[in-house]
N, C-alpha and C. Protein backbone atom coordinates (compact mmCIF):
# COMPACT_ATOMS: atom_id res chain seq x y z
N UNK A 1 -90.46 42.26 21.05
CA UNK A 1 -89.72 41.15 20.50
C UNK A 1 -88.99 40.39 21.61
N UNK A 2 -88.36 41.30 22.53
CA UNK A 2 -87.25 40.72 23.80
C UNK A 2 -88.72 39.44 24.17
N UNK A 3 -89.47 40.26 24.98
CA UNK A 3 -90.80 39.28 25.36
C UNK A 3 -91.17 37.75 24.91
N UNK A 4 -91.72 38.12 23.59
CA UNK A 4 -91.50 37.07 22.61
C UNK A 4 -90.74 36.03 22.99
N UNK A 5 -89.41 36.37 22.59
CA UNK A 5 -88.61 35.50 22.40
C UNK A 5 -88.34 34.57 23.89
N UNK A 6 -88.21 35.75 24.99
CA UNK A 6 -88.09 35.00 26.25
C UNK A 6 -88.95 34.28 26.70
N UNK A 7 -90.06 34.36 26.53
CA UNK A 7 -91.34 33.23 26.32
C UNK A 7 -91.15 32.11 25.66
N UNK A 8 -90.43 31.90 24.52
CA UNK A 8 -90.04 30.66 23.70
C UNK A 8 -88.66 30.38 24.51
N UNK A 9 -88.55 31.08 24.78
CA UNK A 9 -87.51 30.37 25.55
C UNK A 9 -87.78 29.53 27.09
N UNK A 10 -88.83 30.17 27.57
CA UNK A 10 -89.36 29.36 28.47
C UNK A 10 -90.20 28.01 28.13
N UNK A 11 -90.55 28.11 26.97
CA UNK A 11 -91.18 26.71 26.08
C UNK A 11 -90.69 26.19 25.95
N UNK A 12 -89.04 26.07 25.66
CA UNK A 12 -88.16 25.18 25.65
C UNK A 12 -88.06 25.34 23.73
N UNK A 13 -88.50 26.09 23.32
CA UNK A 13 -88.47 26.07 21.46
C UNK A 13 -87.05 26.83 21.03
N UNK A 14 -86.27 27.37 22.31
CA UNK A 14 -84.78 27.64 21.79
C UNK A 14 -84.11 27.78 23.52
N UNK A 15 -82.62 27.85 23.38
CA UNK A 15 -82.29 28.36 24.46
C UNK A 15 -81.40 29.34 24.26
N UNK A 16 -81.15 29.89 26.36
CA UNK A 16 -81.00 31.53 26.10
C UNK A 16 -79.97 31.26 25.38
N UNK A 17 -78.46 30.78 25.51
CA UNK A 17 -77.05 31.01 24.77
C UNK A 17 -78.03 31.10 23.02
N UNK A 18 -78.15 30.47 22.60
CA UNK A 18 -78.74 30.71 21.25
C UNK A 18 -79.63 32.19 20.68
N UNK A 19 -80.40 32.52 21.26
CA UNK A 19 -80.84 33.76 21.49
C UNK A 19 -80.17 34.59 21.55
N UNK A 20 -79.38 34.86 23.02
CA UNK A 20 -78.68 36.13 22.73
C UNK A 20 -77.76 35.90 21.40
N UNK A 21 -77.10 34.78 21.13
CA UNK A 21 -76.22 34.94 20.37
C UNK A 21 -76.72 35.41 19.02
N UNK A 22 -77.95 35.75 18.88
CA UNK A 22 -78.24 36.01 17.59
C UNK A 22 -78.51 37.33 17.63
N UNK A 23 -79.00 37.58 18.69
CA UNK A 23 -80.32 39.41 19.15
C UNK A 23 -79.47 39.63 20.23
N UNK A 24 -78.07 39.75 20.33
CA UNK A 24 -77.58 40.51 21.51
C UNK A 24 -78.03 41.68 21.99
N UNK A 25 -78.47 42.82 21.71
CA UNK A 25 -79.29 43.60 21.88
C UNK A 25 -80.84 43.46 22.49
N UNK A 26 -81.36 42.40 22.44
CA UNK A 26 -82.00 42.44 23.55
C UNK A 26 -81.72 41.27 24.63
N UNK A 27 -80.90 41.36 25.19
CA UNK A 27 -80.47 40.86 26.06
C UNK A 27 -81.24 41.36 27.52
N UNK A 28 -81.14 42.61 27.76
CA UNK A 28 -81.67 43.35 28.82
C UNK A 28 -83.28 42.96 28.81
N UNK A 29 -84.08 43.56 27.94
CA UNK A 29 -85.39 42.58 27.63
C UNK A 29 -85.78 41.55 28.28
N UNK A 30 -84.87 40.72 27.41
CA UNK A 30 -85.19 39.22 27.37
C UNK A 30 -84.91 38.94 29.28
N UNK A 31 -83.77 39.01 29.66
CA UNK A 31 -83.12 39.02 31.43
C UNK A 31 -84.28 39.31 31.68
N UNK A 32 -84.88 40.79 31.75
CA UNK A 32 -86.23 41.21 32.77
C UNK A 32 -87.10 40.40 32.80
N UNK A 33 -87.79 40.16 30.95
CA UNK A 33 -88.92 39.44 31.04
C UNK A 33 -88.84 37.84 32.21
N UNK A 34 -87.76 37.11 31.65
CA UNK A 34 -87.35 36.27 32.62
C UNK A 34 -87.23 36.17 34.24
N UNK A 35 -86.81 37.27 34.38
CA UNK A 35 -86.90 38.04 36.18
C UNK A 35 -88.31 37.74 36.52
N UNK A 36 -88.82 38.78 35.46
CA UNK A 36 -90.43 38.80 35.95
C UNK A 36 -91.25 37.92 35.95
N UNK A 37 -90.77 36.58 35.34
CA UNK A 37 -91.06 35.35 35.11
C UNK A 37 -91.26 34.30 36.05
N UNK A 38 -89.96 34.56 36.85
CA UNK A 38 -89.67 33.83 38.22
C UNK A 38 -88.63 32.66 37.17
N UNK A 39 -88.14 33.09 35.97
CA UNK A 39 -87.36 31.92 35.40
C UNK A 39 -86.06 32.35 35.49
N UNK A 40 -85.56 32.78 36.29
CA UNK A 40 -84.14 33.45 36.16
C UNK A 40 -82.81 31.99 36.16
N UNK A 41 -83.77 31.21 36.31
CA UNK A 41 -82.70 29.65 36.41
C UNK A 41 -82.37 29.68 34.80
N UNK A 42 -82.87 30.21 33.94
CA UNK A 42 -82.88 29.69 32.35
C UNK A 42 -81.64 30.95 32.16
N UNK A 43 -81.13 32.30 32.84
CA UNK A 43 -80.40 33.33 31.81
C UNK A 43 -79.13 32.16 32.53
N UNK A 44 -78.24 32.18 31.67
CA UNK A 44 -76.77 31.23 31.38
C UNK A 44 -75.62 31.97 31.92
N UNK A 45 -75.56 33.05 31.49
CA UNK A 45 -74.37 33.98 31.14
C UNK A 45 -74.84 35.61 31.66
């Protein structure tokens, strides 16, 4: 799900503050997938 979501988030179909604020729990997830992404400009907070 972290995956998922951090993928739409790289689509631009939500952003991160919105995300975590809903699925705080995957926060850690979502950060890596992003790391591993090379999108680390998109985690906010």
């Amino acid at each position: 799900m972290a995956d998922y979501l951090a993928q739409r988030i790289i689509d631009g179909a939500y952003t991160y503050d919105y995300v975590i604020s809903k699925k705080p729990q995957l926060k850690e997830g979502i950060d890596a997938y992003l790391t591993l992404q090379g999108r680390q400009d998109l985690i906010t907070q």
